[in-house]
Protein backbone atom coordinates (compact mmCIF):
# COMPACT_ATOMS: atom_id res chain seq x y z
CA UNK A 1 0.00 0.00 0.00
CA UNK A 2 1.55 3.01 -1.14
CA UNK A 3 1.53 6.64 0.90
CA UNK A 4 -1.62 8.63 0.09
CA UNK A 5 -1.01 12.54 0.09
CA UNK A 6 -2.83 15.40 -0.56
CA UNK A 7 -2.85 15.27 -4.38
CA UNK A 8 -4.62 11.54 -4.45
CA UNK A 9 -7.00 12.41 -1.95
CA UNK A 10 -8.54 15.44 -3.67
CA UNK A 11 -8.03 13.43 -7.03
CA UNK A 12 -10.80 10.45 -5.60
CA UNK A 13 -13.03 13.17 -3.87
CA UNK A 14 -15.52 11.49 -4.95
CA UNK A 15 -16.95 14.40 -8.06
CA UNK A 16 -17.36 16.90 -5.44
CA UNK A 17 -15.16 19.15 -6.70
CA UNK A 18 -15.62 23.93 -5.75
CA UNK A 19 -12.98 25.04 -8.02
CA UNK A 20 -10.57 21.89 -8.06
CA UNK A 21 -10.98 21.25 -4.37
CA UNK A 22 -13.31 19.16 -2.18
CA UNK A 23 -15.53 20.58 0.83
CA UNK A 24 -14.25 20.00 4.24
CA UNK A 25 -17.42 17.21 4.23
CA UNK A 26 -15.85 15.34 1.25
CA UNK A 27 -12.67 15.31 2.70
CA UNK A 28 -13.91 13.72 5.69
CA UNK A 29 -15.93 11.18 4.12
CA UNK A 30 -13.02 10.37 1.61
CA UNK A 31 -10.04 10.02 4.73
CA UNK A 32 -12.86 7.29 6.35
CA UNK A 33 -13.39 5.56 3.44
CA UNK A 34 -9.76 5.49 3.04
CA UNK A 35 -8.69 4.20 6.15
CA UNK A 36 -11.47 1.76 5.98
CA UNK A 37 -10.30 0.30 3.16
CA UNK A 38 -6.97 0.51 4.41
CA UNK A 39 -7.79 -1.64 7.47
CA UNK A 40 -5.82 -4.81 7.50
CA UNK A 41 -3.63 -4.52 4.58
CA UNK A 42 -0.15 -5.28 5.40
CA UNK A 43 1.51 -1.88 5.22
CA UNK A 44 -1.73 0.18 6.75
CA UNK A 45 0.03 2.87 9.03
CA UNK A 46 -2.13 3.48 12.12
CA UNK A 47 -0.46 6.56 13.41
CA UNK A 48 -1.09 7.93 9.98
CA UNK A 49 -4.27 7.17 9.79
CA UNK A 50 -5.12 8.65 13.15
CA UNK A 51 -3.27 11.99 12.01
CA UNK A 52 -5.20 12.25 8.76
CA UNK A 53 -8.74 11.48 10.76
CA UNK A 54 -8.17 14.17 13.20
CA UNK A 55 -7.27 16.46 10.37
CA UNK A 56 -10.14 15.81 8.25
CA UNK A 57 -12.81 15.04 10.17
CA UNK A 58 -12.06 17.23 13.59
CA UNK A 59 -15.48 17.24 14.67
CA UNK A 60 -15.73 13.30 14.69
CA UNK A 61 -12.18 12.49 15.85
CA UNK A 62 -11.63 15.15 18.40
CA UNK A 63 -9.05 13.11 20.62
CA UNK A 64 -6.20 10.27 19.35
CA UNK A 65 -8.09 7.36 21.82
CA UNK A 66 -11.58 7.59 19.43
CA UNK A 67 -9.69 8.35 15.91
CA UNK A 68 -7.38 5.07 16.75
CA UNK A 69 -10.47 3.03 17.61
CA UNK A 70 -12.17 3.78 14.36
CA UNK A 71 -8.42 3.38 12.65
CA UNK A 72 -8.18 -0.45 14.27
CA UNK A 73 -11.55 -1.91 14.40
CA UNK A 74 -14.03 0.52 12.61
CA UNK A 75 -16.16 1.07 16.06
CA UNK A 76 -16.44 4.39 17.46
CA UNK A 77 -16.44 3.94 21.12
């Protein structure tokens, strides 16, 4: 699994493009899709994926504990 930046993310955004870039919702969405279908692949990098949830979707993943749970086992706790 290769590194995902920036650049891929807003290129998979899912048609919800404002001028070339994706709404703050879409970016969410996109970043738990991602990581969900990240999940159990050999190289899937939790502390990334906890980094990019808090990013993306701040109002969701306010603290590391919850955006690690989702990251691990796809529960919210």
């Amino acid at each position: 699994m290769k590194d995902i930046n920036v650049k891929d993310l807003n290129n998979i955004s899912g048609g919800e493009f404002v001028h070339g870039w994706p709404t703050p919702d879409m970016l969410c969405l996109d970043t738990k899709l991602l990581v969900t279908a990240g999940r159990g692949e050999p190289a899937f990098d939790i502390s990334s994926a906890v980094h990019a949830l808090m990013k993306y979707c701040p109002t969701d993943f306010s603290d590391a504990n919850t955006a690690h749970e989702f990251a691990t086992t796809g529960g919210i706790p």
